[in-house]
PDB file of N, CA and C in Angstrom:
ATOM      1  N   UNK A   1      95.747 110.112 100.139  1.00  0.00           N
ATOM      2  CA  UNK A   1      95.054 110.079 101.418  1.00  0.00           C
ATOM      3  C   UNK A   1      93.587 110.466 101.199  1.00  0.00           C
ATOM      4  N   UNK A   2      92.590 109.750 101.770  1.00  0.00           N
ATOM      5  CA  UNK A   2      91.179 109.700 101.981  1.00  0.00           C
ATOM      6  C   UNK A   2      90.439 111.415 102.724  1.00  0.00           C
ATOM      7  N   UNK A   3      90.217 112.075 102.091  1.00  0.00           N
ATOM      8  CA  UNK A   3      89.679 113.328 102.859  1.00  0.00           C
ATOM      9  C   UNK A   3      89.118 112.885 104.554  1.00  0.00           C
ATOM     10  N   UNK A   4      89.013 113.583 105.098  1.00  0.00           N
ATOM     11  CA  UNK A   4      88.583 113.460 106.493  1.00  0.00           C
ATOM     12  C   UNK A   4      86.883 113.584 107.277  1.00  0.00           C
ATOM     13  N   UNK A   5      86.918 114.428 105.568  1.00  0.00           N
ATOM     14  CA  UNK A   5      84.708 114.400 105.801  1.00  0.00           C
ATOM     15  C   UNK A   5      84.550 113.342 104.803  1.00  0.00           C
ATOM     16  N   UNK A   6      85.116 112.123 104.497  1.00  0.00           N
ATOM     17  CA  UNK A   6      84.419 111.344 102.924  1.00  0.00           C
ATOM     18  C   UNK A   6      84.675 110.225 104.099  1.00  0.00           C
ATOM     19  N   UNK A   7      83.364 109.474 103.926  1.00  0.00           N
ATOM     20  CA  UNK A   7      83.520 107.658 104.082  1.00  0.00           C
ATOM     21  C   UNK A   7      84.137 106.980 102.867  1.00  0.00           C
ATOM     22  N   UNK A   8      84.769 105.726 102.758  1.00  0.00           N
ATOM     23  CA  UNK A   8      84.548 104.836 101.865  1.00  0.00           C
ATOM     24  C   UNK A   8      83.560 103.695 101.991  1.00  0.00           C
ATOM     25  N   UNK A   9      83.140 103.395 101.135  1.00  0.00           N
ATOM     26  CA  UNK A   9      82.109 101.902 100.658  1.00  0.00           C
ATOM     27  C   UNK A   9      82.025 101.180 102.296  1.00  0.00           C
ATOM     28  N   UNK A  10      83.428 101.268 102.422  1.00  0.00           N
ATOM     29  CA  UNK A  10      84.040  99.580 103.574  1.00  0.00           C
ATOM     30  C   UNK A  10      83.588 100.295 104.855  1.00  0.00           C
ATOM     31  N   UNK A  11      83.798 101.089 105.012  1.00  0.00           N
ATOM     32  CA  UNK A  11      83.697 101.947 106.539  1.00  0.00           C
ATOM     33  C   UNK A  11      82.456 102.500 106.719  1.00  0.00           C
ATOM     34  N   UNK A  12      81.808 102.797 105.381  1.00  0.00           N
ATOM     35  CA  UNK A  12      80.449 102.241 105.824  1.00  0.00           C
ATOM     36  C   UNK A  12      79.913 101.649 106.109  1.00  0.00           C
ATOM     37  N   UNK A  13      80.224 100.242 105.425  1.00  0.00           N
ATOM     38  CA  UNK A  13      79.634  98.718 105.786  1.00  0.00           C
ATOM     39  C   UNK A  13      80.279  98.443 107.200  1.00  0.00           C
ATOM     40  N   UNK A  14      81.078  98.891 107.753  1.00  0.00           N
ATOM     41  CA  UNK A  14      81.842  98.766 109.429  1.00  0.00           C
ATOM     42  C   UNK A  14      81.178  99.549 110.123  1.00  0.00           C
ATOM     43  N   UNK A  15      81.186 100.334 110.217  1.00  0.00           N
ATOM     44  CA  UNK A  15      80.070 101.331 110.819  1.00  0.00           C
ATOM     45  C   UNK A  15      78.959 100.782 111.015  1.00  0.00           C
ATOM     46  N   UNK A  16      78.227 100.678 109.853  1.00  0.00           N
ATOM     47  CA  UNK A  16      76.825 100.129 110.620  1.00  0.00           C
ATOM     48  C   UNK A  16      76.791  98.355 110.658  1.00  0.00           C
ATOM     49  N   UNK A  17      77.691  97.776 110.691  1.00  0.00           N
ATOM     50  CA  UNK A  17      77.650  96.445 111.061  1.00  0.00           C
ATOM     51  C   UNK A  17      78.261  96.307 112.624  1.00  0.00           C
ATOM     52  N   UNK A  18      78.631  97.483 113.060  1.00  0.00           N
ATOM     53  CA  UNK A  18      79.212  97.439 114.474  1.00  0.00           C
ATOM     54  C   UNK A  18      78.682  97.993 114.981  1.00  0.00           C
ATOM     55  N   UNK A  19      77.547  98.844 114.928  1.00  0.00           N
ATOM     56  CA  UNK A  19      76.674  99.398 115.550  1.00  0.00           C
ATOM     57  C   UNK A  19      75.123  98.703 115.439  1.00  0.00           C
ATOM     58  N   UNK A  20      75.063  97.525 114.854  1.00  0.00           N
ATOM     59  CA  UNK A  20      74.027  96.288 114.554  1.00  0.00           C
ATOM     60  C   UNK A  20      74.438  95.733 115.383  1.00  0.00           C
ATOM     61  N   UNK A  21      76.113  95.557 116.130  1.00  0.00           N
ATOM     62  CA  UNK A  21      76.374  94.296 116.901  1.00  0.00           C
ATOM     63  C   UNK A  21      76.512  95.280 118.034  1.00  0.00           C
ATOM     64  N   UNK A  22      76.637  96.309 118.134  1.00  0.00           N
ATOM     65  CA  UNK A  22      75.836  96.970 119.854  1.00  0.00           C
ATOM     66  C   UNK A  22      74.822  96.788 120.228  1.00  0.00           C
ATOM     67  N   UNK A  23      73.713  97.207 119.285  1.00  0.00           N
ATOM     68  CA  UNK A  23      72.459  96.688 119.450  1.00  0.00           C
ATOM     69  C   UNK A  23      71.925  95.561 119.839  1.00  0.00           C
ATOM     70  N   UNK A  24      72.634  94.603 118.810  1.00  0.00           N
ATOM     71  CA  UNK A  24      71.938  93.301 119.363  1.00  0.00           C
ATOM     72  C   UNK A  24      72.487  92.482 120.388  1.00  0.00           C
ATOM     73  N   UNK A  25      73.690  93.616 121.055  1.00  0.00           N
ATOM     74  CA  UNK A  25      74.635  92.844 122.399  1.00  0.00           C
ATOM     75  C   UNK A  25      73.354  94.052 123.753  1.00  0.00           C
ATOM     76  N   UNK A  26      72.384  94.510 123.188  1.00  0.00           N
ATOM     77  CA  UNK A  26      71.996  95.081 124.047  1.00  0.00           C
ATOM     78  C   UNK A  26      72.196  96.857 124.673  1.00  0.00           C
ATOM     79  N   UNK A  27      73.054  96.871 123.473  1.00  0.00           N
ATOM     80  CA  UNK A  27      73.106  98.709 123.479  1.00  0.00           C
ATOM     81  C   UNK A  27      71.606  99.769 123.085  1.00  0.00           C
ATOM     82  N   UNK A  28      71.574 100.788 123.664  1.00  0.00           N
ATOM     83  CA  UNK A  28      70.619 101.704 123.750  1.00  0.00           C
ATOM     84  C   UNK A  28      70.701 101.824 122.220  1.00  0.00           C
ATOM     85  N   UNK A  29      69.014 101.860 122.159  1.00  0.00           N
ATOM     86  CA  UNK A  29      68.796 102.338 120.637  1.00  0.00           C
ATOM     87  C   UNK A  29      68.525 103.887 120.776  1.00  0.00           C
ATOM     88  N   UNK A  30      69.177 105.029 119.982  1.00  0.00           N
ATOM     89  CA  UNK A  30      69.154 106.137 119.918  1.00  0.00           C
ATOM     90  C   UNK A  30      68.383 106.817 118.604  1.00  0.00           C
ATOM     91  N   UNK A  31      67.109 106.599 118.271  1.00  0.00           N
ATOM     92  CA  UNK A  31      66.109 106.685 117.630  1.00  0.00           C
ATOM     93  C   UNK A  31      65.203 106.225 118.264  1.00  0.00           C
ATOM     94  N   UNK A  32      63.785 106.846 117.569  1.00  0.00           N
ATOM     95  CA  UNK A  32      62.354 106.097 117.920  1.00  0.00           C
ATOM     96  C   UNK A  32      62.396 105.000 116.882  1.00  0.00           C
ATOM     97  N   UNK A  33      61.435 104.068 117.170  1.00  0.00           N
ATOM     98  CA  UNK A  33      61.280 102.961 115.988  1.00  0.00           C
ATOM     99  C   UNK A  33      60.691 102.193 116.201  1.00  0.00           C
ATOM    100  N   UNK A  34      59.677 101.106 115.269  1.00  0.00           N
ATOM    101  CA  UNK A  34      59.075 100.192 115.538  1.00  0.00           C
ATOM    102  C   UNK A  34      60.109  98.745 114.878  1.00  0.00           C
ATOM    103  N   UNK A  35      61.073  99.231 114.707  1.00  0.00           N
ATOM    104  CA  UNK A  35      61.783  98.264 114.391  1.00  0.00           C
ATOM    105  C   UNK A  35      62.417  97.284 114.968  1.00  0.00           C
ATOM    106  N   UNK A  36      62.851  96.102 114.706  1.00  0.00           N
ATOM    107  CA  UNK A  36      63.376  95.132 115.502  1.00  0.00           C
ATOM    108  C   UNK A  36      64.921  94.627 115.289  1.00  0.00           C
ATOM    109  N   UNK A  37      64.946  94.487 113.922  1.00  0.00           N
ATOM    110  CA  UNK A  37      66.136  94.040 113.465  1.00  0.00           C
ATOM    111  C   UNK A  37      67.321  95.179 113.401  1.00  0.00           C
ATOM    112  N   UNK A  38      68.425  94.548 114.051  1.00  0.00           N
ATOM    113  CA  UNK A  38      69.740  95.240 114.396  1.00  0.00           C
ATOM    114  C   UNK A  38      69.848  96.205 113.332  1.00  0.00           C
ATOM    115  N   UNK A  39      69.997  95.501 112.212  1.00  0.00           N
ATOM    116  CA  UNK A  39      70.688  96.102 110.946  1.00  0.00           C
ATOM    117  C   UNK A  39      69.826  97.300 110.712  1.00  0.00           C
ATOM    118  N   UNK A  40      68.794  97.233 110.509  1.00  0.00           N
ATOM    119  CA  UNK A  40      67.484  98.132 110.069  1.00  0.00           C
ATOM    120  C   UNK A  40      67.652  98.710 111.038  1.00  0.00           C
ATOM    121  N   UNK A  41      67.925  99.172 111.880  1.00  0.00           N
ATOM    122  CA  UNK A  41      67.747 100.135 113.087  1.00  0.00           C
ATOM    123  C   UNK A  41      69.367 100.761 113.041  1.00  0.00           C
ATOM    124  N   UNK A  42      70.421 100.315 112.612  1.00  0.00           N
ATOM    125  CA  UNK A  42      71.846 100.836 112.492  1.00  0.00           C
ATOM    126  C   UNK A  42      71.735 101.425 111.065  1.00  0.00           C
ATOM    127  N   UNK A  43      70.867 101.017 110.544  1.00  0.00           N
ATOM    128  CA  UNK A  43      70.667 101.997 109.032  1.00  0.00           C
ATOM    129  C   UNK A  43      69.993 102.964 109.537  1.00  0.00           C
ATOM    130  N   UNK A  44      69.058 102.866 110.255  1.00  0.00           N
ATOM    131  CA  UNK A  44      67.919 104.248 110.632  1.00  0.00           C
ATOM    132  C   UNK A  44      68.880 105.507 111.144  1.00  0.00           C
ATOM    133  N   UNK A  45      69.742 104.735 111.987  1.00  0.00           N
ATOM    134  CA  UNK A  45      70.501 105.596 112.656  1.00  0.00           C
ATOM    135  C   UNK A  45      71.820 106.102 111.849  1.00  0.00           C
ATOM    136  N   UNK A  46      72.351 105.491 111.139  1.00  0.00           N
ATOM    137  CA  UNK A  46      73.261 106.770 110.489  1.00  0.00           C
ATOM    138  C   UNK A  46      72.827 107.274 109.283  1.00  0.00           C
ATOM    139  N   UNK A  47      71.303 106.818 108.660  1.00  0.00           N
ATOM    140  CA  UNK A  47      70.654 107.845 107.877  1.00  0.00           C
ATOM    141  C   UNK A  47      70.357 109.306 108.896  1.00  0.00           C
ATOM    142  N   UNK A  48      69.886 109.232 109.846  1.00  0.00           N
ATOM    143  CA  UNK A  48      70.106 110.016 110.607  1.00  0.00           C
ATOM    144  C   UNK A  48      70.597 111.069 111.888  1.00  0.00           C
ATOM    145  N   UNK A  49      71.975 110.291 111.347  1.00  0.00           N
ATOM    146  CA  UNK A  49      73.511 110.943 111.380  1.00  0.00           C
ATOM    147  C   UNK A  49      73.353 111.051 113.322  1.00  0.00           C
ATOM    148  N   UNK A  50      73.355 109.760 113.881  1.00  0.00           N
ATOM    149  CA  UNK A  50      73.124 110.159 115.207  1.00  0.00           C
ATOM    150  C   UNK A  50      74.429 108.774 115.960  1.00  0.00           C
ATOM    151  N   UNK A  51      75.006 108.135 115.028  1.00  0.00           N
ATOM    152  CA  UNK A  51      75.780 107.551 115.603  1.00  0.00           C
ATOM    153  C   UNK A  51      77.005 107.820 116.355  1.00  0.00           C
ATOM    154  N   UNK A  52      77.238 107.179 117.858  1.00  0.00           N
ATOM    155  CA  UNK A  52      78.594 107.776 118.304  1.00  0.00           C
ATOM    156  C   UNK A  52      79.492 106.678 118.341  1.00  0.00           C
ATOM    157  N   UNK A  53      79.982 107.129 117.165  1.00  0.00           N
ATOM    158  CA  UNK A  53      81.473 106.173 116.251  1.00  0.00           C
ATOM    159  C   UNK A  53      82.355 106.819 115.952  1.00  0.00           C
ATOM    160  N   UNK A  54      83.531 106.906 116.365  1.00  0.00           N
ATOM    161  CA  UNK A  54      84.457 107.450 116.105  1.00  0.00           C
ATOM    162  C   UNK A  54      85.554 106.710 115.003  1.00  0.00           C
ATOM    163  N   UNK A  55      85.992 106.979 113.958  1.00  0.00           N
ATOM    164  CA  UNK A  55      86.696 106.150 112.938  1.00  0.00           C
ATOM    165  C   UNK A  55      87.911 107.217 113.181  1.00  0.00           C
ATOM    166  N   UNK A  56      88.681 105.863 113.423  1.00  0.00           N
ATOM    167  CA  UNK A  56      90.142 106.582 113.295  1.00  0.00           C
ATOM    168  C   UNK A  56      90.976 105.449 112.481  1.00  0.00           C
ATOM    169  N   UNK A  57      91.391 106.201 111.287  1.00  0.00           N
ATOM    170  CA  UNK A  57      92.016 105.641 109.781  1.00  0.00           C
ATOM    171  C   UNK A  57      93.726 105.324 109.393  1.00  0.00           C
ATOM    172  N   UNK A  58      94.118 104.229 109.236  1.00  0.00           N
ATOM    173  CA  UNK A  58      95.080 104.202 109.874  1.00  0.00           C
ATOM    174  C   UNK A  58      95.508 104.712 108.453  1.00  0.00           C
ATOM    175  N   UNK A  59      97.397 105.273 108.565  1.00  0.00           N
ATOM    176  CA  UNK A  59      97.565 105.697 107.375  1.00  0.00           C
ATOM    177  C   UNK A  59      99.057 104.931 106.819  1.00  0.00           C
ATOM    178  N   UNK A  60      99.471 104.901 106.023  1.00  0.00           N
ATOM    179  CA  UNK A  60     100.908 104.725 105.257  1.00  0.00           C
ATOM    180  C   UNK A  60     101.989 104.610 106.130  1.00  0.00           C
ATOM    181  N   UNK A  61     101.914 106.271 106.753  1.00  0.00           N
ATOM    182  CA  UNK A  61     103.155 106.740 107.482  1.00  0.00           C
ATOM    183  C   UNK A  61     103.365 106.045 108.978  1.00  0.00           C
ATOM    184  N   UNK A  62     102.254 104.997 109.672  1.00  0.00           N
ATOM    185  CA  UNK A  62     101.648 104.775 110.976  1.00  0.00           C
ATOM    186  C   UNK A  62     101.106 105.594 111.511  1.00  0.00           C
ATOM    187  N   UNK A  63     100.764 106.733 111.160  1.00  0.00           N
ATOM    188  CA  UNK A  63      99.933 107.778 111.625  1.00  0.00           C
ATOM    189  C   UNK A  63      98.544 107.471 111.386  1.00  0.00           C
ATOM    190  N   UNK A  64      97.688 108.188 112.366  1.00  0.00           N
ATOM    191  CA  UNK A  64      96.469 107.779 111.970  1.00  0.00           C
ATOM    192  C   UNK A  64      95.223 109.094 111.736  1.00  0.00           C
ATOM    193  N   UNK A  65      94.651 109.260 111.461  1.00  0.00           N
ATOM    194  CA  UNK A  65      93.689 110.263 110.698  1.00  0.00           C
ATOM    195  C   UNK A  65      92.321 109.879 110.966  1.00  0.00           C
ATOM    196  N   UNK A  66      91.445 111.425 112.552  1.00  0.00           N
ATOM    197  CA  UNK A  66      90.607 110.798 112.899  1.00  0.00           C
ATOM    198  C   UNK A  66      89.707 111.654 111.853  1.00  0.00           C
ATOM    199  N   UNK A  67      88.821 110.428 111.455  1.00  0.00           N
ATOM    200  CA  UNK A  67      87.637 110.947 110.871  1.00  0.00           C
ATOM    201  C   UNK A  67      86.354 111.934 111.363  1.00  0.00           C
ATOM    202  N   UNK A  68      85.611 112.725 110.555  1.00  0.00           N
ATOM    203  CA  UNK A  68      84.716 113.863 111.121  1.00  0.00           C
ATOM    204  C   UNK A  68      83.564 113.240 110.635  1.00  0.00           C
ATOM    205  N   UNK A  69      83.170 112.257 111.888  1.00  0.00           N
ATOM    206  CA  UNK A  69      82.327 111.685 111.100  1.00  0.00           C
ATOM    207  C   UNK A  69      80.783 111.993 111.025  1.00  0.00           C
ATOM    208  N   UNK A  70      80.210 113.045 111.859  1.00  0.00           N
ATOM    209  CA  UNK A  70      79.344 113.664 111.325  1.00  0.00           C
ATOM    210  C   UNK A  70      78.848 114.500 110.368  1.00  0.00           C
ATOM    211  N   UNK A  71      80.128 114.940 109.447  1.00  0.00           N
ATOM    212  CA  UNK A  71      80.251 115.662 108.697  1.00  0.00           C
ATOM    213  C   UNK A  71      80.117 114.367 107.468  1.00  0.00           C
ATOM    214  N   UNK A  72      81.212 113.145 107.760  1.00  0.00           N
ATOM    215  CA  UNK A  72      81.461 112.332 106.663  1.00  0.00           C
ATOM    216  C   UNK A  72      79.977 111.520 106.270  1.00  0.00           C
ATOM    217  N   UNK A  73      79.074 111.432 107.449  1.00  0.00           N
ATOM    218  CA  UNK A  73      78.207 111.021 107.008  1.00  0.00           C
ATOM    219  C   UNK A  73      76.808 111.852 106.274  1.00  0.00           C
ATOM    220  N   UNK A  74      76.615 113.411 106.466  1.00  0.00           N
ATOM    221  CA  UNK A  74      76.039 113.780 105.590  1.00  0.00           C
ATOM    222  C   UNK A  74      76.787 114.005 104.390  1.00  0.00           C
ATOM    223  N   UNK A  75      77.812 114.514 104.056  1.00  0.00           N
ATOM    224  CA  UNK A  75      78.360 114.070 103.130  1.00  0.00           C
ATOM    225  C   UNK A  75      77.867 112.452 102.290  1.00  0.00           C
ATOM    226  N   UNK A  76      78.137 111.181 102.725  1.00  0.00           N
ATOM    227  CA  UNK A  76      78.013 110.125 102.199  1.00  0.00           C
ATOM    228  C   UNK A  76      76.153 110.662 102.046  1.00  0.00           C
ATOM    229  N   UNK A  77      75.595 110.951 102.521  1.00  0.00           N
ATOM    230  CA  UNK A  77      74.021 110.536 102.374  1.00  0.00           C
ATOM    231  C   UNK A  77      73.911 111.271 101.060  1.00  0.00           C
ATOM    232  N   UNK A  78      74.562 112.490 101.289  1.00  0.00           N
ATOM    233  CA  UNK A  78      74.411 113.764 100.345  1.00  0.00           C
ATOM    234  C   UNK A  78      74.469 112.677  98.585  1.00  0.00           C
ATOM    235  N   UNK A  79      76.144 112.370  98.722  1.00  0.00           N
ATOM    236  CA  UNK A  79      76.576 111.808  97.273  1.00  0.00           C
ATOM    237  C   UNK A  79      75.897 110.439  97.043  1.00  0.00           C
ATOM    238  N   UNK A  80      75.086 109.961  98.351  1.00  0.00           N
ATOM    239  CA  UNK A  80      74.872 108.598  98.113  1.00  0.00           C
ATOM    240  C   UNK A  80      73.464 108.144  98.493  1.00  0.00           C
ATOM    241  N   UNK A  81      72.556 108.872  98.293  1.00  0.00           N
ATOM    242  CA  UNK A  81      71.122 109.060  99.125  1.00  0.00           C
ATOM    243  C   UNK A  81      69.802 107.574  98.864  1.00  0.00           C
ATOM    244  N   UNK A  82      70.390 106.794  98.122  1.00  0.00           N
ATOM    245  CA  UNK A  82      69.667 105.741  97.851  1.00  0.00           C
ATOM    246  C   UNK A  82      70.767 104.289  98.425  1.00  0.00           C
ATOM    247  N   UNK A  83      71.594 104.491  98.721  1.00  0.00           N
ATOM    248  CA  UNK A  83      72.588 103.686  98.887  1.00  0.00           C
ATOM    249  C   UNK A  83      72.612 102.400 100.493  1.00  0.00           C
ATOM    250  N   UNK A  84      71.938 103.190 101.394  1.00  0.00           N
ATOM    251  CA  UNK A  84      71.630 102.712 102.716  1.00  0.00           C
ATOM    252  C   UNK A  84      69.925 102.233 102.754  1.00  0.00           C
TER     253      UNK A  84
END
């Protein structure tokens, strides 16, 4: 089982590809920015850990395991700081 403060690779790339498609469906951008493009602005924002995403992980047993994901994402920046 996946710790509960760790992202993987994939749920990163879900995360901010679903928060690119809030944006560009017209969701509030929650940063300042001169930016335009979805993606670049869903990177801005969980470099600076302000996204409200809740990941809930499904598991083996059908149980599911909600993620801490403010925690999981300084964590990921921490081990992964060139990566986004």
């Amino acid at each position: 089982m996946w710790p509960e403060d760790r992202l993987t690779r994939f749920e990163v790339a879900r995360i901010i590809s679903a928060r690119a498609l809030q944006i560009s469906l017209g969701a509030p951008i929650l940063i300042k920015t001169e930016e335009t493009d979805p993606i670049k602005i869903a990177k801005e924002e969980f470099k600076k850990n302000v996204l409200p995403i809740t990941i809930k992980r499904p598991l083996p047993t059908k149980e599911y395991q909600i993620v801490k994901i403010k925690e999981a994402i300084k964590n990921w920046l921490e081990d992964f700081p060139n990566e986004i």
